[in-house]
PDB file of N, CA and C in Angstrom:
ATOM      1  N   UNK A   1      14.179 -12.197  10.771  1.00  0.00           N
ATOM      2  CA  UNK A   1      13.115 -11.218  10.561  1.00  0.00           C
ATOM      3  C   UNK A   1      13.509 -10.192   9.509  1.00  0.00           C
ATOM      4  N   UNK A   2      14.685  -9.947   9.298  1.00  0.00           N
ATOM      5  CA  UNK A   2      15.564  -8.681   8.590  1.00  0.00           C
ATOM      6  C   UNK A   2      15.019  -9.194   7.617  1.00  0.00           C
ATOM      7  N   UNK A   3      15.394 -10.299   6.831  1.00  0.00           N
ATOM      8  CA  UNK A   3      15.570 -11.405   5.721  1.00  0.00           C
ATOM      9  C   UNK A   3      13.963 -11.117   5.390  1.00  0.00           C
ATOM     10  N   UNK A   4      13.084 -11.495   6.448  1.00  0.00           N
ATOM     11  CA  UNK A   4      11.750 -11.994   5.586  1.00  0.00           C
ATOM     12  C   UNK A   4      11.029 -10.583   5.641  1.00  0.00           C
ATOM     13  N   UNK A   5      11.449  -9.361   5.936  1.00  0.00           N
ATOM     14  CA  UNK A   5      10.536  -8.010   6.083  1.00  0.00           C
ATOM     15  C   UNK A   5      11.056  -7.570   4.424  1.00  0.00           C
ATOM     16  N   UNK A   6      12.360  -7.794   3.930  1.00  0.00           N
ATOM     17  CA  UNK A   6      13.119  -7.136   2.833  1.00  0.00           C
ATOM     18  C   UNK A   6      12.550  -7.915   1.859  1.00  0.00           C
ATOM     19  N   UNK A   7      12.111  -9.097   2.498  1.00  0.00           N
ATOM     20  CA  UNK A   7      11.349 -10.174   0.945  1.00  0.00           C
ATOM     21  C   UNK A   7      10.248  -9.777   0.766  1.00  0.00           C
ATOM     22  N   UNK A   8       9.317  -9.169   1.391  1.00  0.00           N
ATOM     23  CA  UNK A   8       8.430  -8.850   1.784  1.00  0.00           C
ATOM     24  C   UNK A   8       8.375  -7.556   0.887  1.00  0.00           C
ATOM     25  N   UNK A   9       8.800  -6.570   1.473  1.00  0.00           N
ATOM     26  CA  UNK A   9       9.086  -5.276   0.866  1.00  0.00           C
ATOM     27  C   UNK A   9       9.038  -5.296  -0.474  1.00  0.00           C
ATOM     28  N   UNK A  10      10.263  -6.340  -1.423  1.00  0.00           N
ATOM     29  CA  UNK A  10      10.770  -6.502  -2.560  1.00  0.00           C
ATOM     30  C   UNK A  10       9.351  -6.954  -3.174  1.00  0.00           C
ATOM     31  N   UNK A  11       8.524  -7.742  -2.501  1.00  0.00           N
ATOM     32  CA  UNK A  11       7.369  -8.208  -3.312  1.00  0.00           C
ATOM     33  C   UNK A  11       6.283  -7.120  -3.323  1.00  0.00           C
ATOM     34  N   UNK A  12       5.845  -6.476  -2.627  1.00  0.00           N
ATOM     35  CA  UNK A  12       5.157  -4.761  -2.454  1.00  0.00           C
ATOM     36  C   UNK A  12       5.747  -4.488  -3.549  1.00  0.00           C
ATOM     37  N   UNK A  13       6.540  -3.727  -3.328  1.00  0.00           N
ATOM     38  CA  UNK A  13       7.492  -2.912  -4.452  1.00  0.00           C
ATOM     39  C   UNK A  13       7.197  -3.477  -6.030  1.00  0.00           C
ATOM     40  N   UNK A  14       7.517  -4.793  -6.466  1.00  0.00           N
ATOM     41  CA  UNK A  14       6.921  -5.307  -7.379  1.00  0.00           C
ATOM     42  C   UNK A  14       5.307  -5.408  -7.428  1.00  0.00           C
ATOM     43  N   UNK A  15       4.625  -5.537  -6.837  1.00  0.00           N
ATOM     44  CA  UNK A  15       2.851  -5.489  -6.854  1.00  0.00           C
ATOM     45  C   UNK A  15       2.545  -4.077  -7.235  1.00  0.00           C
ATOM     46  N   UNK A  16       2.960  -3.200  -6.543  1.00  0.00           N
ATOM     47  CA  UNK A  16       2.722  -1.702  -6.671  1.00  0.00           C
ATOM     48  C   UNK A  16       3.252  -1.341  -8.438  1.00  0.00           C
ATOM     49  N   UNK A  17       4.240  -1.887  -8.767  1.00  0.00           N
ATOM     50  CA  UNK A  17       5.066  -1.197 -10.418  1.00  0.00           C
ATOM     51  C   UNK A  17       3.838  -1.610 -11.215  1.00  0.00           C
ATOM     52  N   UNK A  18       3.313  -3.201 -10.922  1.00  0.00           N
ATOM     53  CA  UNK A  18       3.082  -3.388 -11.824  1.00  0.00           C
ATOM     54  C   UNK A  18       1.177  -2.901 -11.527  1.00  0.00           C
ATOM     55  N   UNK A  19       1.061  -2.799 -10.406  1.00  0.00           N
ATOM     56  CA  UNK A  19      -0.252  -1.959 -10.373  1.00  0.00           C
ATOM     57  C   UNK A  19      -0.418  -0.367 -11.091  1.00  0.00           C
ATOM     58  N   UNK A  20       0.485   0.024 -11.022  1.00  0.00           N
ATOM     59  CA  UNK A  20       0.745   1.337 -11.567  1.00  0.00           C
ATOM     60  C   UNK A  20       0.351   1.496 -13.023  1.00  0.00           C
ATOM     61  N   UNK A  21       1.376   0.402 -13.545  1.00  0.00           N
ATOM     62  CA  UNK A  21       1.235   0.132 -15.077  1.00  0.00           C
ATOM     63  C   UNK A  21      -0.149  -0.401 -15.513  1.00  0.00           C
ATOM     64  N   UNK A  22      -1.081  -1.040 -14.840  1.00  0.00           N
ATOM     65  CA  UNK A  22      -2.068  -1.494 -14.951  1.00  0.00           C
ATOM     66  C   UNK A  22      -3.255  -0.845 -14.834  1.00  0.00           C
ATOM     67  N   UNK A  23      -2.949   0.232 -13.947  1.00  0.00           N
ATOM     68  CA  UNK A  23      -4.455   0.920 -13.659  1.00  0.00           C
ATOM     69  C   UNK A  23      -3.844   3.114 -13.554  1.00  0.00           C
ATOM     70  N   UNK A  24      -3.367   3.159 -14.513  1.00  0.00           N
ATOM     71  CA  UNK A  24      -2.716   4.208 -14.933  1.00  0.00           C
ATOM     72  C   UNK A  24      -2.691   5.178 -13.447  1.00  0.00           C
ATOM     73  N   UNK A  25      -1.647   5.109 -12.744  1.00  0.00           N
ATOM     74  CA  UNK A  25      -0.792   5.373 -11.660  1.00  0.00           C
ATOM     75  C   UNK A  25       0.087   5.599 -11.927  1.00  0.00           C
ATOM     76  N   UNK A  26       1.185   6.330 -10.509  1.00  0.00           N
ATOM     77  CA  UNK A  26       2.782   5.555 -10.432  1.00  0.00           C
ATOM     78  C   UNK A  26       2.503   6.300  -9.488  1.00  0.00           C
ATOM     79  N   UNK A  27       3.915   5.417  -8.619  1.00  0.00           N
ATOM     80  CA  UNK A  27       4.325   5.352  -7.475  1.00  0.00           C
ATOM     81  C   UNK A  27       4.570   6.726  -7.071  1.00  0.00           C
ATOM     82  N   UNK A  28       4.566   7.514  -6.063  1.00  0.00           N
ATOM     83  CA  UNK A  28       4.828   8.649  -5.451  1.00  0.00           C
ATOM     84  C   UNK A  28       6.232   9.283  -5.847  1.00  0.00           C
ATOM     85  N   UNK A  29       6.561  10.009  -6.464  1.00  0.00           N
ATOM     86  CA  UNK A  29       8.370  10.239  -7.040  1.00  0.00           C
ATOM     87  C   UNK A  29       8.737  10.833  -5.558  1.00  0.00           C
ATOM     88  N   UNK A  30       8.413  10.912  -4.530  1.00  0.00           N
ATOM     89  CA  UNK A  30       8.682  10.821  -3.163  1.00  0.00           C
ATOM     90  C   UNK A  30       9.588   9.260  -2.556  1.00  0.00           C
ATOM     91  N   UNK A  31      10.646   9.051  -2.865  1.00  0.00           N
ATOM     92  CA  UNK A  31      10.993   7.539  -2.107  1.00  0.00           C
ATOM     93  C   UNK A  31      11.073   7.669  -0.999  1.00  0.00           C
ATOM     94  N   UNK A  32      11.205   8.792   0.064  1.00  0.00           N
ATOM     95  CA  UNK A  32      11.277   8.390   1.309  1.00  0.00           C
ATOM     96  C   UNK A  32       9.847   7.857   1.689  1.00  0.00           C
ATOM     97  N   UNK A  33       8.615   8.466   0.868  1.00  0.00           N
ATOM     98  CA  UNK A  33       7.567   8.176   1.458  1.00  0.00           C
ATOM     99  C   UNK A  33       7.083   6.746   0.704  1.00  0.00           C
ATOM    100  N   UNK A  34       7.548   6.666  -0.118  1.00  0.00           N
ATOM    101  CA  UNK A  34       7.313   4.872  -0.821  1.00  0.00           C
ATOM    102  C   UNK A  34       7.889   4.536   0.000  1.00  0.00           C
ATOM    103  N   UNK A  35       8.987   4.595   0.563  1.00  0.00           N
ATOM    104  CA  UNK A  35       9.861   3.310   1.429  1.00  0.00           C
ATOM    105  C   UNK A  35       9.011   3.555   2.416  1.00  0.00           C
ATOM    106  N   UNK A  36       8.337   4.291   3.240  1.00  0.00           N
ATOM    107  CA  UNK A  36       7.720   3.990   4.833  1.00  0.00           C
ATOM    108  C   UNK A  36       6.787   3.443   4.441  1.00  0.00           C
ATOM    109  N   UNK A  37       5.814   3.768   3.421  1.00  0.00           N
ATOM    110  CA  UNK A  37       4.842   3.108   3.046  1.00  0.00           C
ATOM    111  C   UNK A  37       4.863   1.215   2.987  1.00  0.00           C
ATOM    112  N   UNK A  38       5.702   1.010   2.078  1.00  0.00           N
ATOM    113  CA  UNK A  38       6.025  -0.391   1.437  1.00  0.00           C
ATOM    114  C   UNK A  38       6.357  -1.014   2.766  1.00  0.00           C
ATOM    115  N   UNK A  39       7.183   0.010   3.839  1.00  0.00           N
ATOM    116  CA  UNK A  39       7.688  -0.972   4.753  1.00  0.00           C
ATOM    117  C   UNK A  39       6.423  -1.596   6.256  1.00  0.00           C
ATOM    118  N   UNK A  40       5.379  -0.287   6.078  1.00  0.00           N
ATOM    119  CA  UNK A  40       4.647  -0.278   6.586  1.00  0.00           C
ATOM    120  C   UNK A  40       3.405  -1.819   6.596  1.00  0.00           C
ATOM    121  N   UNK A  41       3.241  -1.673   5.034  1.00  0.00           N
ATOM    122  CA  UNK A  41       2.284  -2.703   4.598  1.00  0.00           C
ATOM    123  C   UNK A  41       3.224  -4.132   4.363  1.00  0.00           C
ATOM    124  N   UNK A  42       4.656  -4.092   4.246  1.00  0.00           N
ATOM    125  CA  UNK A  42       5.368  -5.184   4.567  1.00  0.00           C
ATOM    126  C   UNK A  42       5.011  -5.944   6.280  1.00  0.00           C
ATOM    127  N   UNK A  43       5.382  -4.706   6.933  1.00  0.00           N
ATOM    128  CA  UNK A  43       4.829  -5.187   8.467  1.00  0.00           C
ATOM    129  C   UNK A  43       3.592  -5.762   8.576  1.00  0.00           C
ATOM    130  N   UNK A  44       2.812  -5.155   8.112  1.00  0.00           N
ATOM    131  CA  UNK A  44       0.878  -5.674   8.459  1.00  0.00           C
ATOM    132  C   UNK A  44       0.648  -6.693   7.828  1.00  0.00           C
ATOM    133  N   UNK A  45       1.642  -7.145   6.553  1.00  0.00           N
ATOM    134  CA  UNK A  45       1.645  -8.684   5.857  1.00  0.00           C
ATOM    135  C   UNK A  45       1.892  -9.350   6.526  1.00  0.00           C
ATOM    136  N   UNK A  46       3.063  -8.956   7.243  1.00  0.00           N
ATOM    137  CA  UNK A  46       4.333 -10.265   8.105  1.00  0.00           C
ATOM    138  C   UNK A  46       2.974 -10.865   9.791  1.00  0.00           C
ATOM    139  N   UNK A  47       2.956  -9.413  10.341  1.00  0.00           N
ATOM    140  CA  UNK A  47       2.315  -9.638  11.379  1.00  0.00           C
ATOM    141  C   UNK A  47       0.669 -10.226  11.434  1.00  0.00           C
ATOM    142  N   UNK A  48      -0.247  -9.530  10.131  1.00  0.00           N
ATOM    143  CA  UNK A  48      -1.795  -9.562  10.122  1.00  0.00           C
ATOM    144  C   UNK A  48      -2.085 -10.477   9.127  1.00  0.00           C
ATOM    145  N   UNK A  49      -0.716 -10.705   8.083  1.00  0.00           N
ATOM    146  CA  UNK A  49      -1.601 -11.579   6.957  1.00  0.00           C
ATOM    147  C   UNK A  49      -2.036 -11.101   6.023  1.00  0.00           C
ATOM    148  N   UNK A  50      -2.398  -9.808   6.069  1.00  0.00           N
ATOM    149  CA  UNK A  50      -2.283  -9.146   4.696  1.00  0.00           C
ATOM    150  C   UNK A  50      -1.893  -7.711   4.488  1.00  0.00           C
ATOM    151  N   UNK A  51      -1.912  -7.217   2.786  1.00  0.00           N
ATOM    152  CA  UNK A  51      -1.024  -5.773   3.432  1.00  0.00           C
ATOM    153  C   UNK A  51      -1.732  -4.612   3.404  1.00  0.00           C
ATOM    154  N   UNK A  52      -2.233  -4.524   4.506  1.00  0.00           N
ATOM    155  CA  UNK A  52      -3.315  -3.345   5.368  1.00  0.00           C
ATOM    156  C   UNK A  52      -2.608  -1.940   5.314  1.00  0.00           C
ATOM    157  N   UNK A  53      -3.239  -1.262   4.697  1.00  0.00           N
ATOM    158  CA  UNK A  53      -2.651   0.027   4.876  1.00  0.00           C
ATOM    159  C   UNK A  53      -1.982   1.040   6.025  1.00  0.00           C
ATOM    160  N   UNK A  54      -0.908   1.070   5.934  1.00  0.00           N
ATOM    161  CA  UNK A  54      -0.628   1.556   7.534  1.00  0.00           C
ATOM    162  C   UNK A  54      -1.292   2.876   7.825  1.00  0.00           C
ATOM    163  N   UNK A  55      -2.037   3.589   7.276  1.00  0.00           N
ATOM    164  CA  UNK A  55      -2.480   4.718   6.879  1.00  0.00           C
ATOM    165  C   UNK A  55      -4.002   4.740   7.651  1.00  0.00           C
ATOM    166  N   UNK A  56      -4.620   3.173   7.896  1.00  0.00           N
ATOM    167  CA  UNK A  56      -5.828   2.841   8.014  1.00  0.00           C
ATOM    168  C   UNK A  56      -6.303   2.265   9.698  1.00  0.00           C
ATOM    169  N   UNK A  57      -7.169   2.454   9.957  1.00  0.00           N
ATOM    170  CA  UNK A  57      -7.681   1.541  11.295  1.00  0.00           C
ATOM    171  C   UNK A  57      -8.012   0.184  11.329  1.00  0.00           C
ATOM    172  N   UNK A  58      -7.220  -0.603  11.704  1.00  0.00           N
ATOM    173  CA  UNK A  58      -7.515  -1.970  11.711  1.00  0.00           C
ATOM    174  C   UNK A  58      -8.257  -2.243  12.924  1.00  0.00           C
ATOM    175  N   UNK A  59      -9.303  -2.925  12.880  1.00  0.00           N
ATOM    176  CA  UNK A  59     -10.228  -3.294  13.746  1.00  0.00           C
ATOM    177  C   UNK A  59     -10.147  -4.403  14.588  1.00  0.00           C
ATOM    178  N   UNK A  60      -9.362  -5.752  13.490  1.00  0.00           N
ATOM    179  CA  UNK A  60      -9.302  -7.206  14.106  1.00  0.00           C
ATOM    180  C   UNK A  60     -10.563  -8.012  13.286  1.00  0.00           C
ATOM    181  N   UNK A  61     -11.621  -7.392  12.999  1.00  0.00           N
ATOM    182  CA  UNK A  61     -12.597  -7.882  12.648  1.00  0.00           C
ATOM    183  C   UNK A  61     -11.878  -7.973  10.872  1.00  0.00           C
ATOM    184  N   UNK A  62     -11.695  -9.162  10.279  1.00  0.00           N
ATOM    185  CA  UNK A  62     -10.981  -9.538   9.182  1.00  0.00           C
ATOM    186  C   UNK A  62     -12.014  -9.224   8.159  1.00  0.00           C
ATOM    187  N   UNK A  63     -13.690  -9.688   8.094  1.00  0.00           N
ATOM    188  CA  UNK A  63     -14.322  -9.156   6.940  1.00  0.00           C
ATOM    189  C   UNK A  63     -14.430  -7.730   6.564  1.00  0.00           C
ATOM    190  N   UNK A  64     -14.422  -7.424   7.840  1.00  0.00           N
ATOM    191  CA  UNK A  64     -14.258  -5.262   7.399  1.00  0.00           C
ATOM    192  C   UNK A  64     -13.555  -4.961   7.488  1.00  0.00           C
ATOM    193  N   UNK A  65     -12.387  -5.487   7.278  1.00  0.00           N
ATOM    194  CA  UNK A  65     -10.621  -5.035   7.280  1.00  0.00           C
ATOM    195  C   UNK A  65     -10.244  -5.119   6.198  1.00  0.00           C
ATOM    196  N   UNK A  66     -10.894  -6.013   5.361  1.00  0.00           N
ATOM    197  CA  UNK A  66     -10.135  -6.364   4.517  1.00  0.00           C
ATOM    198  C   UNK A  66     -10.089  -5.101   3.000  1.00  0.00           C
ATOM    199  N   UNK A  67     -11.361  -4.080   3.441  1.00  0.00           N
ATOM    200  CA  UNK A  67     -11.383  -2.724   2.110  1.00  0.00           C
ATOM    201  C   UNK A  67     -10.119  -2.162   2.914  1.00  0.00           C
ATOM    202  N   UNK A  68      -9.194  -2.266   4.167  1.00  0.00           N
ATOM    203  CA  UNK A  68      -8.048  -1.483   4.214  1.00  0.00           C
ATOM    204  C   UNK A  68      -7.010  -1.893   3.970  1.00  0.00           C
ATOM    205  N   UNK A  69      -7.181  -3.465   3.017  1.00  0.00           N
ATOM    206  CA  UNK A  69      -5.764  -4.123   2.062  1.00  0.00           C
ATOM    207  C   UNK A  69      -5.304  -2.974   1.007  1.00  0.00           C
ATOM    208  N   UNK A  70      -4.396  -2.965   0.874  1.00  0.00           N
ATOM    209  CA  UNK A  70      -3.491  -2.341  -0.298  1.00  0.00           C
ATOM    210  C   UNK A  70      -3.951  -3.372  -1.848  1.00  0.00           C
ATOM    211  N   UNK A  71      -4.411  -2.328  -2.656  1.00  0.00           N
ATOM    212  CA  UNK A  71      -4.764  -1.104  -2.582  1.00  0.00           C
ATOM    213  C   UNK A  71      -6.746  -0.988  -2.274  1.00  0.00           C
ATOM    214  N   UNK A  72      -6.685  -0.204  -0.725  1.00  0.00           N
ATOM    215  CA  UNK A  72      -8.225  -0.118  -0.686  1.00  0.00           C
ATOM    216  C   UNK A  72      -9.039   0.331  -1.101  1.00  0.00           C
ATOM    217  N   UNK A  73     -10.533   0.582  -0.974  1.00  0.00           N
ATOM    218  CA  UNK A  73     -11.048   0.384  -1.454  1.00  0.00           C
ATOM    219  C   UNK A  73     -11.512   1.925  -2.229  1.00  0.00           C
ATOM    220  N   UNK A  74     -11.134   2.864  -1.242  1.00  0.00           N
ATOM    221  CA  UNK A  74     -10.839   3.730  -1.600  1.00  0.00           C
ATOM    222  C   UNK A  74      -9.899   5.077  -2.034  1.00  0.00           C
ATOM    223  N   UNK A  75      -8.628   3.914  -2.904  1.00  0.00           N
ATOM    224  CA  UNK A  75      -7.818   4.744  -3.238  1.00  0.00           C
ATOM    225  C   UNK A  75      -7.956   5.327  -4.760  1.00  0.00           C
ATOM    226  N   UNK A  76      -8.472   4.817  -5.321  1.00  0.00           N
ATOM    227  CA  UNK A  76      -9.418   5.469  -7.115  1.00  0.00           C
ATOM    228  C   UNK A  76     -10.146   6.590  -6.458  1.00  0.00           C
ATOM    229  N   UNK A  77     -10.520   6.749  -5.767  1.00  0.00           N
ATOM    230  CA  UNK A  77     -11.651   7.862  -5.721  1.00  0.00           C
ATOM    231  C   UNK A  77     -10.793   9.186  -4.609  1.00  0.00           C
ATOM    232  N   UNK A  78      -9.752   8.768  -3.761  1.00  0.00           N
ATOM    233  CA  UNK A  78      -8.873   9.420  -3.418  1.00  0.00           C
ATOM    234  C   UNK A  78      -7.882  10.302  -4.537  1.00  0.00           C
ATOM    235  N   UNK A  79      -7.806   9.512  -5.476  1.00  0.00           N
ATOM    236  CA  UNK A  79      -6.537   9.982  -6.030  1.00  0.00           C
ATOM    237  C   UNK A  79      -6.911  10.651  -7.204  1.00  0.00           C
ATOM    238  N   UNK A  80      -8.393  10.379  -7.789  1.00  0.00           N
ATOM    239  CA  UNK A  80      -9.083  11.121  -8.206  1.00  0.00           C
ATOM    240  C   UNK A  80      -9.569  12.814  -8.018  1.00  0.00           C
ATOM    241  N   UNK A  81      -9.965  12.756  -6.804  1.00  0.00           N
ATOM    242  CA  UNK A  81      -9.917  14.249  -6.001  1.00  0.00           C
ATOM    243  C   UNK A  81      -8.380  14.545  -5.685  1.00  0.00           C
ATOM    244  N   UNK A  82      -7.974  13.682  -4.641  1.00  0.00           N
ATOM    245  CA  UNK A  82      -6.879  14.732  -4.030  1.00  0.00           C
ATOM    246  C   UNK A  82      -5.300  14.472  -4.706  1.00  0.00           C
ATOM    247  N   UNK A  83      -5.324  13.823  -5.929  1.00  0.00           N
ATOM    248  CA  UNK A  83      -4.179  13.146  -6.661  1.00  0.00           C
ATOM    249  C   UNK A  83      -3.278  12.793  -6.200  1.00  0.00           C
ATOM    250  N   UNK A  84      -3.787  11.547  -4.643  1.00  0.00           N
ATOM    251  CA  UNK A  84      -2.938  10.797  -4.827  1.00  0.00           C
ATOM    252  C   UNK A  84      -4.004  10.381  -3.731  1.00  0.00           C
ATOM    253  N   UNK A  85      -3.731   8.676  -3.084  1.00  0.00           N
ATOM    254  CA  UNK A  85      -4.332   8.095  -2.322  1.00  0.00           C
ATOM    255  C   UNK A  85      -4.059   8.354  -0.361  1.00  0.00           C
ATOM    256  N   UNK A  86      -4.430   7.618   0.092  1.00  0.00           N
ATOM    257  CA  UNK A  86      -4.527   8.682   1.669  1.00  0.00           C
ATOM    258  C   UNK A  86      -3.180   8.684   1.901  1.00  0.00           C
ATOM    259  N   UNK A  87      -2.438   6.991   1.874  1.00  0.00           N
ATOM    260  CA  UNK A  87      -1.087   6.848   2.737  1.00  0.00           C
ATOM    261  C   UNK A  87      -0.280   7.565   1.364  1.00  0.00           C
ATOM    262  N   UNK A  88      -0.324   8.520   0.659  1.00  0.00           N
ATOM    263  CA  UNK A  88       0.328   8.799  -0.958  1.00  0.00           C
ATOM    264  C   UNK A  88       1.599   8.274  -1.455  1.00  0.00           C
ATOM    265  N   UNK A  89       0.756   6.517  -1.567  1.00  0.00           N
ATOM    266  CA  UNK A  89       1.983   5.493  -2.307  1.00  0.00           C
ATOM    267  C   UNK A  89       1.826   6.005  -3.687  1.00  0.00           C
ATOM    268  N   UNK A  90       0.118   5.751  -4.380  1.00  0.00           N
ATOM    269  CA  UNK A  90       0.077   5.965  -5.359  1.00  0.00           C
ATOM    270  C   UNK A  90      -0.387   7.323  -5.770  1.00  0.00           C
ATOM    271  N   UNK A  91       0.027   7.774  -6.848  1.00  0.00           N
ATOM    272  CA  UNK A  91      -0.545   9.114  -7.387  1.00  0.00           C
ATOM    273  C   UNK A  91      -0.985   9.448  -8.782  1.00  0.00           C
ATOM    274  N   UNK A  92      -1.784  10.146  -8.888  1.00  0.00           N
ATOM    275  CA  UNK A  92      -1.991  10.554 -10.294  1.00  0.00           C
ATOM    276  C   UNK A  92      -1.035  10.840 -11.398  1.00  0.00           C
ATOM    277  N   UNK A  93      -0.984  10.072 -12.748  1.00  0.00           N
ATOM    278  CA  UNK A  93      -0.031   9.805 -13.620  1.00  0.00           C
ATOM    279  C   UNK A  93      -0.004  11.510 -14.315  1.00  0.00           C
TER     280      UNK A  93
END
């Protein structure tokens, strides 16, 4: 489990850099709170299947769950107002 949460993590961590670079972001210069974050949505991958914001209410119901995948649906309009998104992985550049 150690093994596949850290592979897990490592692939977040890479999705997020290069989301950053892509949709003019970056990551929180906070690492303690990137690491709970990453490890958070590592868990909800491993366990739910995809990586659900730990930040968010998961229902079970998978079609209306799925705006609380990373990154949801409303983290542009979060980070817009409050410069940075709810769980504040990402933040205003």
């Amino acid at each position: 489990m150690a093994d596949e949460l850290q592979e897990e993590k490592d692939k977040i961590r890479a999705f997020a850099k290069k989301y950053c670079a892509a949709h003019h972001v970056k990551l929180n210069p906070d690492e303690r709170v990137v690491e709970m974050v990453i490890e958070g949505l590592a868990r909800n991958r491993i366990s739910r299947g995809l990586r659900f914001c730990p930040c968010r209410v998961i229902t079970g119901n998978l079609e209306e769950d799925q705006k609380n995948a990373c990154p949801c649906v409303w983290h542009k309009q979060e980070i817009e107002k409050e410069g940075h998104c709810h769980c504040h992985l990402f933040v205003k550049e």
